[in-house]
C-alpha atoms as a PDB file:
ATOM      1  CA  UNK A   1     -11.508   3.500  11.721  1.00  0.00           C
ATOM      2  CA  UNK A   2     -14.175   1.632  14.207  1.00  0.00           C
ATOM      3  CA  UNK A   3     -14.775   2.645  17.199  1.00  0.00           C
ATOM      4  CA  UNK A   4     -13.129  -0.363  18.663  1.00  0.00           C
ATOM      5  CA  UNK A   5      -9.767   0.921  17.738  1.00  0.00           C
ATOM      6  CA  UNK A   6     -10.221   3.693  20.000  1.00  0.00           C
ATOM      7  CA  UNK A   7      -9.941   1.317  22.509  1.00  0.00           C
ATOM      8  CA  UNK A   8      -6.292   0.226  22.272  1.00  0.00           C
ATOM      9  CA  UNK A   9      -4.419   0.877  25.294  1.00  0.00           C
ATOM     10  CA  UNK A  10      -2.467   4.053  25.811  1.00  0.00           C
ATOM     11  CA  UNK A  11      -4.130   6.243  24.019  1.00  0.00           C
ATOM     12  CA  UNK A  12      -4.857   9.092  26.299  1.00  0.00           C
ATOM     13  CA  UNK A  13      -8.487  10.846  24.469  1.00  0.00           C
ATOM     14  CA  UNK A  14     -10.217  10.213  20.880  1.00  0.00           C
ATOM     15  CA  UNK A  15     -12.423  11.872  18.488  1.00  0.00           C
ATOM     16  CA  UNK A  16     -14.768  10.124  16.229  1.00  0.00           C
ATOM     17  CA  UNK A  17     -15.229  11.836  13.140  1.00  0.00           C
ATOM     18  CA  UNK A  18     -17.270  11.364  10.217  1.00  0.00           C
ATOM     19  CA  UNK A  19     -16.858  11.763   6.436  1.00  0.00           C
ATOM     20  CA  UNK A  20     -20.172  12.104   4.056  1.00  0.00           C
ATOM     21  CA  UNK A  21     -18.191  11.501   1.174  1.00  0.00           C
ATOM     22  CA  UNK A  22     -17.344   8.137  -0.121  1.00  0.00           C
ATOM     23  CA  UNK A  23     -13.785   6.622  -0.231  1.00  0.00           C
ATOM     24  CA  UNK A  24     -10.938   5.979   1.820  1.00  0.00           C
ATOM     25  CA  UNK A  25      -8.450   9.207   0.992  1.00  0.00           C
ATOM     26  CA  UNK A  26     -11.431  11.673   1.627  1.00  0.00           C
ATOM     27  CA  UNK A  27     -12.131  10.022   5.647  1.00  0.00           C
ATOM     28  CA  UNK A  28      -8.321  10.494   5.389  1.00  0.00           C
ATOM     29  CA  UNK A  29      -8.004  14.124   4.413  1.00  0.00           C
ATOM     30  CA  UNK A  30     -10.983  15.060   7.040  1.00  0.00           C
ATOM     31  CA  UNK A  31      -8.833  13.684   9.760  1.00  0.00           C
ATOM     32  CA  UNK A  32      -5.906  15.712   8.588  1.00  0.00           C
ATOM     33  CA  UNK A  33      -7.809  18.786   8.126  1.00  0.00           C
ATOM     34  CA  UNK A  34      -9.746  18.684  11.289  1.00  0.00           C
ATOM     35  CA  UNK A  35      -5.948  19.369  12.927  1.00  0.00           C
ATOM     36  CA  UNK A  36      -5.733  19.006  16.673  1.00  0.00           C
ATOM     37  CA  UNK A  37      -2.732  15.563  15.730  1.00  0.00           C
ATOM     38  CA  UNK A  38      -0.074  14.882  17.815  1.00  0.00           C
ATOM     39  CA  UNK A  39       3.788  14.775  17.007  1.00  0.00           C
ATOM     40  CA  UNK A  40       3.023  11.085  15.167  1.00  0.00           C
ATOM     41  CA  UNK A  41       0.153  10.541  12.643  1.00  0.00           C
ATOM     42  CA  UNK A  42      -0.970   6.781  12.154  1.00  0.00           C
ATOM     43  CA  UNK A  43      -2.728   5.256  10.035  1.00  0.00           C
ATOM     44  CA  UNK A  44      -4.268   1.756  10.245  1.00  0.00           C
ATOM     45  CA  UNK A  45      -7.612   0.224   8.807  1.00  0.00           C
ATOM     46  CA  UNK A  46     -10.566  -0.825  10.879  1.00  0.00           C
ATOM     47  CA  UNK A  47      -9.950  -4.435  10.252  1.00  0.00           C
ATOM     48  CA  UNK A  48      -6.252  -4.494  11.695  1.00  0.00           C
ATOM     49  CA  UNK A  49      -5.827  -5.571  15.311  1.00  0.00           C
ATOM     50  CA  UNK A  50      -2.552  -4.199  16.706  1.00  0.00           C
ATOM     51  CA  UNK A  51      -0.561  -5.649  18.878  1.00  0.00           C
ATOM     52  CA  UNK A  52      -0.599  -4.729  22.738  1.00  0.00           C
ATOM     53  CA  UNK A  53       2.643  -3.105  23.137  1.00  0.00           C
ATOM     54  CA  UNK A  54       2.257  -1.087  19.186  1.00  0.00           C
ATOM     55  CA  UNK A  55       1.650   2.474  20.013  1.00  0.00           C
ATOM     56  CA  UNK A  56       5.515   2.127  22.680  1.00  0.00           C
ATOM     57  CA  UNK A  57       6.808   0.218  19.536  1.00  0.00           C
ATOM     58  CA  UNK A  58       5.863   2.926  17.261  1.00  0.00           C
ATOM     59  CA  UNK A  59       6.944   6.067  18.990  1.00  0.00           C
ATOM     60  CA  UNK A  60      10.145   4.105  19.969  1.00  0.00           C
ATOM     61  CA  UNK A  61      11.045   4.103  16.303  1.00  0.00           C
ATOM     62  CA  UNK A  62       9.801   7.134  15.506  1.00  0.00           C
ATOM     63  CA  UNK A  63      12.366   8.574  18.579  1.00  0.00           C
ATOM     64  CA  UNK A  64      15.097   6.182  17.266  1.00  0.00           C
ATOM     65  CA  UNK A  65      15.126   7.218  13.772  1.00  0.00           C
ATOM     66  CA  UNK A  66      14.710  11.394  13.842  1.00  0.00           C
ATOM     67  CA  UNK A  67      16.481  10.811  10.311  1.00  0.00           C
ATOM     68  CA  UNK A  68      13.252   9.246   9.065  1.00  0.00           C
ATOM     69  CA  UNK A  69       9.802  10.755   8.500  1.00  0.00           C
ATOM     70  CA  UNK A  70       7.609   8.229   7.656  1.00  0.00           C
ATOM     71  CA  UNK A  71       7.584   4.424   9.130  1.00  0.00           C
ATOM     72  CA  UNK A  72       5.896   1.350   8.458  1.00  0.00           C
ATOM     73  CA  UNK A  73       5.883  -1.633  10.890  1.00  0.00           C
ATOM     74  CA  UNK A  74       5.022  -5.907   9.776  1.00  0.00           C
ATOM     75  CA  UNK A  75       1.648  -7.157   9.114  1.00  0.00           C
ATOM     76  CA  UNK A  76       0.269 -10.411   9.970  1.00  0.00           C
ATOM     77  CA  UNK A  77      -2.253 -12.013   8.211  1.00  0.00           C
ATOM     78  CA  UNK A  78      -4.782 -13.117  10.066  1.00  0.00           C
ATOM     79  CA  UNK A  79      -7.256 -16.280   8.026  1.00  0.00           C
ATOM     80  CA  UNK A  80     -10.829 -16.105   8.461  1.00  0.00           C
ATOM     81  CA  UNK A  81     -11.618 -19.333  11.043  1.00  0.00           C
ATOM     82  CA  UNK A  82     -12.949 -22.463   9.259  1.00  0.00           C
ATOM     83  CA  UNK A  83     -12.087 -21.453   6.189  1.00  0.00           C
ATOM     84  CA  UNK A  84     -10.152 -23.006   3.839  1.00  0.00           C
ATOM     85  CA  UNK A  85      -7.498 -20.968   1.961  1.00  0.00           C
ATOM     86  CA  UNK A  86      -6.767 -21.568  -1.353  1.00  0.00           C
ATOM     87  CA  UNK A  87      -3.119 -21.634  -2.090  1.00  0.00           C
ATOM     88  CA  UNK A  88      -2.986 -18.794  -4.539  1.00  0.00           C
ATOM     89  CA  UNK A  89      -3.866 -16.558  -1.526  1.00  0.00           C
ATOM     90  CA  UNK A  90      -0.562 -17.322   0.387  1.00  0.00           C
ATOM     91  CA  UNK A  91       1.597 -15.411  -2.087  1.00  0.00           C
ATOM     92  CA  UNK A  92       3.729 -12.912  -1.820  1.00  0.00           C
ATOM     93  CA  UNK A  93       1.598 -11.262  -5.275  1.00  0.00           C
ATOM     94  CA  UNK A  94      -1.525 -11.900  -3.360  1.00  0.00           C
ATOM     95  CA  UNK A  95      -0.168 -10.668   0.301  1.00  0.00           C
ATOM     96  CA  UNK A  96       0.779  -7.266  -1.342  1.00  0.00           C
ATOM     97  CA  UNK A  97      -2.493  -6.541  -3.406  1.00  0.00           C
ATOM     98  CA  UNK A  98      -5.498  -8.439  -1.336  1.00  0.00           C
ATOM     99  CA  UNK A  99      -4.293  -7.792   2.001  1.00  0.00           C
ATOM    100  CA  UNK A 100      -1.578  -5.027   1.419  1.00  0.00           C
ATOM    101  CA  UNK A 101       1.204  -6.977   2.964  1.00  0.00           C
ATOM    102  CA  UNK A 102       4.191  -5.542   2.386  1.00  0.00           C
ATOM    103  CA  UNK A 103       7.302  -7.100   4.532  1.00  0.00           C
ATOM    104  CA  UNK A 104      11.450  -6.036   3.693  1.00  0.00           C
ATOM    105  CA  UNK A 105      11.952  -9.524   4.595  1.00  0.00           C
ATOM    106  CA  UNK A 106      14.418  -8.619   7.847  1.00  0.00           C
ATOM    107  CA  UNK A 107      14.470  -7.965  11.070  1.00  0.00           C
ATOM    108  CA  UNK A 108      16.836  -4.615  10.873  1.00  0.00           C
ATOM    109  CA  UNK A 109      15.455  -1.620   9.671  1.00  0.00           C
ATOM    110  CA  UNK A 110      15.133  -1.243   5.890  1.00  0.00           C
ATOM    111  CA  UNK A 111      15.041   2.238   3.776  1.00  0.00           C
ATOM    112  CA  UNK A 112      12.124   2.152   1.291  1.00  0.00           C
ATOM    113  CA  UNK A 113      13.161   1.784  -1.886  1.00  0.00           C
ATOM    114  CA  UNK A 114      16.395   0.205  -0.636  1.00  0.00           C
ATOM    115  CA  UNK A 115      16.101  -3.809  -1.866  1.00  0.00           C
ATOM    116  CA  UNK A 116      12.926  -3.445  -0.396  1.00  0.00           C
ATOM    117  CA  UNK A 117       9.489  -1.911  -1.326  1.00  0.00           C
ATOM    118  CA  UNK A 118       9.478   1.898  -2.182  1.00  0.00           C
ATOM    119  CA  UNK A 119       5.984   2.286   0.203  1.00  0.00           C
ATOM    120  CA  UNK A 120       4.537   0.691   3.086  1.00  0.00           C
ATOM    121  CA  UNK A 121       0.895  -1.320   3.549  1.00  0.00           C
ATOM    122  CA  UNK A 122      -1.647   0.845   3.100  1.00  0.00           C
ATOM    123  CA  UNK A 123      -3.359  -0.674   6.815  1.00  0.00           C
ATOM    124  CA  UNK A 124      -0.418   0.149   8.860  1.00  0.00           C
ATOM    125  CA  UNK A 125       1.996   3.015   8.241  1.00  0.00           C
ATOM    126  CA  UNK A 126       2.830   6.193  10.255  1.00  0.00           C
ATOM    127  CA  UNK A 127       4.379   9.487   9.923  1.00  0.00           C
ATOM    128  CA  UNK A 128       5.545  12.864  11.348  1.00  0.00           C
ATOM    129  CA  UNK A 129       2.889  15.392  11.614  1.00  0.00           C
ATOM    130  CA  UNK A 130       4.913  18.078  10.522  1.00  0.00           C
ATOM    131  CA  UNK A 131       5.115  16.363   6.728  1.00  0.00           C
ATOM    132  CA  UNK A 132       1.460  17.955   6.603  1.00  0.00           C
ATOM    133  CA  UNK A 133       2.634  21.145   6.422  1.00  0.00           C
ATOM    134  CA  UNK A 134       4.208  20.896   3.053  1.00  0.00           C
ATOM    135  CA  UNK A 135       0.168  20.600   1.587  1.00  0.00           C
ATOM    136  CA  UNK A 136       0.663  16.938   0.821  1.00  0.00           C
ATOM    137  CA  UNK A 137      -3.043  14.980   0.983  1.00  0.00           C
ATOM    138  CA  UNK A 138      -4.144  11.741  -0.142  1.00  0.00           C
ATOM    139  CA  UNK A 139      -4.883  11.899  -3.658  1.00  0.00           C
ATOM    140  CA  UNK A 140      -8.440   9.950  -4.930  1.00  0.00           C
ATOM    141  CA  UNK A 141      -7.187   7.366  -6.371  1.00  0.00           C
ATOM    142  CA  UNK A 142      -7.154   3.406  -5.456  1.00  0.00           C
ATOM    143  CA  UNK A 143      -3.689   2.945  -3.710  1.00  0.00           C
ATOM    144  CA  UNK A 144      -3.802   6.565  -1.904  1.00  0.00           C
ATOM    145  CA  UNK A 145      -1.654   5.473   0.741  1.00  0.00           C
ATOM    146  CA  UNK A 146       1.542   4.611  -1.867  1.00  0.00           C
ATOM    147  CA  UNK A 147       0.673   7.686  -3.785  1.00  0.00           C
ATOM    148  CA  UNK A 148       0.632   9.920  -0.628  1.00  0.00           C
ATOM    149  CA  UNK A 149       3.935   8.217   0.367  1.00  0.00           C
ATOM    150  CA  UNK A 150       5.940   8.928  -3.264  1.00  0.00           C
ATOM    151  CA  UNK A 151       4.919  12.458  -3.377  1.00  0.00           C
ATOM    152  CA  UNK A 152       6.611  12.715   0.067  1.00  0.00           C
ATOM    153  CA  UNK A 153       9.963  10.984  -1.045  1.00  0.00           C
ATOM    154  CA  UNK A 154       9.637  12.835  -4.441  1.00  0.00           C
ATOM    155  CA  UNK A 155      10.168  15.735  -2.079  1.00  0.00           C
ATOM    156  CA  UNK A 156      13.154  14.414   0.114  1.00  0.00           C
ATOM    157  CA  UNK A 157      11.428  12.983   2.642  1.00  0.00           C
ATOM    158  CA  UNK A 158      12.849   9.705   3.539  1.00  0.00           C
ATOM    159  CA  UNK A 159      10.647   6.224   4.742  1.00  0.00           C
ATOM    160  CA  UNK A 160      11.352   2.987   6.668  1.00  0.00           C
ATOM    161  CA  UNK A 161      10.541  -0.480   7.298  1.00  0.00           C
ATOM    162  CA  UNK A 162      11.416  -0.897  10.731  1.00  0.00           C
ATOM    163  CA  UNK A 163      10.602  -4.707  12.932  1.00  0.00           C
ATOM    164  CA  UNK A 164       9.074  -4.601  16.109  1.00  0.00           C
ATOM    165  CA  UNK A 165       5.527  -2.765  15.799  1.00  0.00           C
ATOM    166  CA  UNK A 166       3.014  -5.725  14.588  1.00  0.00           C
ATOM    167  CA  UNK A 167      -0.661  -5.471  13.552  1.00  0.00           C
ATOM    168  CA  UNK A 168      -2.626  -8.477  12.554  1.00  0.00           C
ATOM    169  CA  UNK A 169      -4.727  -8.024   9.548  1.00  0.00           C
ATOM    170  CA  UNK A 170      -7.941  -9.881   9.409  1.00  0.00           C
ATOM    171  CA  UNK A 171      -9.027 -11.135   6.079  1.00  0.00           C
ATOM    172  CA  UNK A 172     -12.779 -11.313   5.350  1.00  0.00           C
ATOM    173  CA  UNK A 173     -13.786 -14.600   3.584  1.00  0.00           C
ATOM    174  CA  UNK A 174     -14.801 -12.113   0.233  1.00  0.00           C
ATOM    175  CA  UNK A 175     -11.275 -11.351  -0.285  1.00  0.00           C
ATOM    176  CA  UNK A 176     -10.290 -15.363  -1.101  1.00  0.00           C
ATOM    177  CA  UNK A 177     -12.499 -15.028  -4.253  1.00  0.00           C
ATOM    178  CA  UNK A 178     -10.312 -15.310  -7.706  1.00  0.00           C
ATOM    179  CA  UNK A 179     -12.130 -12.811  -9.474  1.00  0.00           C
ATOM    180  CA  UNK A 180     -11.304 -10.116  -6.574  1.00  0.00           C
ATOM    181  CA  UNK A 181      -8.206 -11.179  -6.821  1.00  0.00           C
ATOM    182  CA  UNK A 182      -7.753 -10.361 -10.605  1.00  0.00           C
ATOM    183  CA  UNK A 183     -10.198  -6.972 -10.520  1.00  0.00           C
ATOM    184  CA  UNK A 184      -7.588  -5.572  -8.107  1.00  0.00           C
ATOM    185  CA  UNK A 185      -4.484  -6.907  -9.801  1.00  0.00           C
ATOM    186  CA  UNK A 186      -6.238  -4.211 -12.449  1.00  0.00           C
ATOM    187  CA  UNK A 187      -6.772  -1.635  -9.959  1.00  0.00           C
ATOM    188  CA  UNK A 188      -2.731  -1.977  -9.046  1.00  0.00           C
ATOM    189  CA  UNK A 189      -1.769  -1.644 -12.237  1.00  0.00           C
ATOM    190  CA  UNK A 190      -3.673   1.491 -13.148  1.00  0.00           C
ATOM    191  CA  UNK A 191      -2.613   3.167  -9.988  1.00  0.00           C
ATOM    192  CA  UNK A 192       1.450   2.173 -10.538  1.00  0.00           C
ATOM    193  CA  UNK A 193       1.822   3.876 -13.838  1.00  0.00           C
ATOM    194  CA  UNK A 194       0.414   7.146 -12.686  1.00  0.00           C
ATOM    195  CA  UNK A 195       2.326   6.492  -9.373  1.00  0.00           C
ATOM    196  CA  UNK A 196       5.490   7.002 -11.533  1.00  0.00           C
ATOM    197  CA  UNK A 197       4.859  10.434 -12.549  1.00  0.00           C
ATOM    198  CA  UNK A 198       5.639  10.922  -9.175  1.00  0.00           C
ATOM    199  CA  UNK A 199       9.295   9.589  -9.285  1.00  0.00           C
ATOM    200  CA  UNK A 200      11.376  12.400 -11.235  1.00  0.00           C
ATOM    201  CA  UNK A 201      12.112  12.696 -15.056  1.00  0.00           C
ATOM    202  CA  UNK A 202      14.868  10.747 -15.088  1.00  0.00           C
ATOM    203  CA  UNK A 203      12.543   7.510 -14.344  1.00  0.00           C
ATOM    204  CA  UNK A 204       9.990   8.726 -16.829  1.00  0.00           C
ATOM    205  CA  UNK A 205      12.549   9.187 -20.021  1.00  0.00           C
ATOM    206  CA  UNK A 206      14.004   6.018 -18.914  1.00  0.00           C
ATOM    207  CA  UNK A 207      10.667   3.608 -18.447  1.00  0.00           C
ATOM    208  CA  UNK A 208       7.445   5.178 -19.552  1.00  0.00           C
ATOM    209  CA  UNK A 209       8.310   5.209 -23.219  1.00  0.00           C
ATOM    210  CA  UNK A 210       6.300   4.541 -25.808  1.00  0.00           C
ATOM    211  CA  UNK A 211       7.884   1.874 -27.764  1.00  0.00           C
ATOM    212  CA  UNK A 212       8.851   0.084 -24.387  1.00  0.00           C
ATOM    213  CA  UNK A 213       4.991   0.296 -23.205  1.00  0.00           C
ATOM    214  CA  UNK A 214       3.668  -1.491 -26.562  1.00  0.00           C
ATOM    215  CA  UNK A 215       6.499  -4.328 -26.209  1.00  0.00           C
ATOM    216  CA  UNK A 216       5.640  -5.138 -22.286  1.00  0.00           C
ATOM    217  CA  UNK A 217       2.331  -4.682 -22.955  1.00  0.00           C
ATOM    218  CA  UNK A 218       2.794  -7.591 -25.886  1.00  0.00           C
ATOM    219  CA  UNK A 219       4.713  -9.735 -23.275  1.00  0.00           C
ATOM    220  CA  UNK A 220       2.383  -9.377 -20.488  1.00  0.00           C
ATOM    221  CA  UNK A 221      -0.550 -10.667 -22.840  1.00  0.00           C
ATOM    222  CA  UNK A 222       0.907 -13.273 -24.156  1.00  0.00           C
ATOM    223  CA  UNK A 223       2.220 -13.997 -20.323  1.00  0.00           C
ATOM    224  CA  UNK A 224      -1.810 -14.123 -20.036  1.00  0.00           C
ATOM    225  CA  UNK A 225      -2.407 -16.391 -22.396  1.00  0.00           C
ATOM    226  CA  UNK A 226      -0.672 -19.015 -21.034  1.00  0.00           C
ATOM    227  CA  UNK A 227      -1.775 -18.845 -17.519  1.00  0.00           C
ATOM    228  CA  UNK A 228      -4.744 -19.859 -19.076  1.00  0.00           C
ATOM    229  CA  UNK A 229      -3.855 -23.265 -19.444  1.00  0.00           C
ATOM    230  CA  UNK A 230      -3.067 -22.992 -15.683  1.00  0.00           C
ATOM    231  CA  UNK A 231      -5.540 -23.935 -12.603  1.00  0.00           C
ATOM    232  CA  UNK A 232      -6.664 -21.476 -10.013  1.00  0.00           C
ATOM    233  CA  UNK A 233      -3.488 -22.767  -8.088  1.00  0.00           C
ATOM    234  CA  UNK A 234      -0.340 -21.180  -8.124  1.00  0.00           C
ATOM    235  CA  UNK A 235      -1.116 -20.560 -11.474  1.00  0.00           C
ATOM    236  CA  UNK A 236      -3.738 -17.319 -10.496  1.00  0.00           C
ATOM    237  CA  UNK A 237      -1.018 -15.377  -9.012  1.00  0.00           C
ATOM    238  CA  UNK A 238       0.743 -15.599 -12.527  1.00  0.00           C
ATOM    239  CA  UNK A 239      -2.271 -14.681 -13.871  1.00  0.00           C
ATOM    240  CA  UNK A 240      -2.825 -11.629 -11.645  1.00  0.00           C
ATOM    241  CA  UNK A 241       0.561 -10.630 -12.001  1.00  0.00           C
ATOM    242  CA  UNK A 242      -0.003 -10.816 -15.992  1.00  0.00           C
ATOM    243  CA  UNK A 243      -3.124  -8.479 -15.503  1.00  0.00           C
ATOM    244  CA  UNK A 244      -0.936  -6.208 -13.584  1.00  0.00           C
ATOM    245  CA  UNK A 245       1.287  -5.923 -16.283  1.00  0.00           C
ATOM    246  CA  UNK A 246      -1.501  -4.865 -18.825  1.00  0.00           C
ATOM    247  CA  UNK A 247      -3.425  -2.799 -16.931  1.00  0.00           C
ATOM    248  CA  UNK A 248       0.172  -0.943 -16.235  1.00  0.00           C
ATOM    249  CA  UNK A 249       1.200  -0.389 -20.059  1.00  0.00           C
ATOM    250  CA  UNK A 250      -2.086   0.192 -20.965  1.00  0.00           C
ATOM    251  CA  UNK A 251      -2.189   2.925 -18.248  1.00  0.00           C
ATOM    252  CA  UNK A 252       0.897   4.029 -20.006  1.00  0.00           C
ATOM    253  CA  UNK A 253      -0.095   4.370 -23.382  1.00  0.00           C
ATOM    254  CA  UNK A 254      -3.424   6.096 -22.322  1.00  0.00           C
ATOM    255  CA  UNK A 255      -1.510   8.741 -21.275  1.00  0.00           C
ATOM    256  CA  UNK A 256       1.334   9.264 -22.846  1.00  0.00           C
ATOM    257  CA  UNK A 257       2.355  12.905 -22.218  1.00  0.00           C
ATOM    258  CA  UNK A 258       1.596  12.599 -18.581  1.00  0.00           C
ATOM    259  CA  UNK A 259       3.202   9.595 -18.251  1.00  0.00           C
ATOM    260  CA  UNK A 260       6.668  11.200 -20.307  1.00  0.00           C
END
């Protein structure tokens, strides 16, 4: 976090602290570990800007909803200025894995999980401090935030998507670049298959078979294939979602006795 969040309004005292080691779920951990939180525990990424009134939007829910234990609010995206964006980048594939945009699509409050995503953006999610008690930590691993989310529901905990608290999220000009765009399509993929060790054996029998893995991973190539013979339009986020797909059954077959 910079040290210009610390500024938003309403928030009463802040400590800075400061991580040696290198990636986002160990600054994560440290904060967690260093104790001293309050009743709510957010977490939002040094480039989102929140919106004036966020912190009374997101203790309102958190009052409203005692049913729930962990929240997640919308996301804006917020273009770099004078730049042009390509039209690949104003997907729904590319909101959720460039810029972690994850929206139920409503205005009412929407379970995870329930016609909806099963975890919230990784820049803007929030939950009860006394989840922490159960040992649950980020894990090291690319999408930390989804994987620190599942092993909470995994346990019974329960999320949701809830309207009014907004942050915008401002997109540096690197992130617009195809190739990032397919390197973390990769990333995604890796990280979902292990993410659904996390969601009981009945899943695993059920998807992360061996003979299923091998066919999807067949489909997805050949889904690659003929993106190919597509532009960097539309046709990228078909491509990206192909490289999703065979990072994921790769993934799979890697490990199969983890995986089920």
């Amino acid at each position: 976090m910079s040290a210009a969040m610390l500024d938003l309004p309403g928030l009463p005292a802040h400590r800075l602290l400061r991580e040696a080691r290198g990636g986002k779920s160990h600054a994560l951990n440290r904060a967690l570990e260093e104790g001293g939180l309050a009743e709510i525990v957010a977490v939002l990424d040094d480039d989102t800007s929140p919106a004036a009134d966020w912190i009374d939007a997101v203790l309102a829910a958190s009052r409203r909803l005692p049913e729930y234990s962990i929240f997640a609010g919308r996301t804006r995206i917020d273009w770099p200025k004078g730049f042009d964006v390509p039209r690949w980048a104003r997907t729904r594939l590319a909101g959720g894995i460039l810029f972690s945009v994850f929206d139920s699509g409503r205005d009412q409050d929407v379970e995870f999980g329930v016609d909806s995503p099963r975890f919230p953006s990784g820049n803007h999610f929030w939950f009860r401090r006394s989840l922490l008690s159960e040992g649950v930590r980020f894990p090291a691993v690319w999408t930390t935030e989804a994987h620190f989310v599942v092993q909470l529901q995994a346990r019974g905990h329960r999320g949701v998507f809830v309207s009014a608290p907004l942050v915008g999220h401002r997109v540096q000009p690197r992130l617009l670049d195809p190739h990032v765009f397919e390197e973390r399509a990769l990333h995604f993929g890796r990280d979902m298959a292990s993410l659904e060790t996390c969601s009981g054996p009945v899943e695993m029998r059920r998807w992360l078979r061996r003979v299923r893995a091998i066919a999807a991973l067949a489909g997805w190539s050949t889904a690659w294939l003929g993106t190919r013979l597509a532009g960097n339009g539309i046709g990228l986020s078909a491509r990206a979602r192909a490289l999703w797909g065979i990072a994921l059954n790769r993934e799979r077959l890697r490990h199969p006795r983890k995986a089920g």
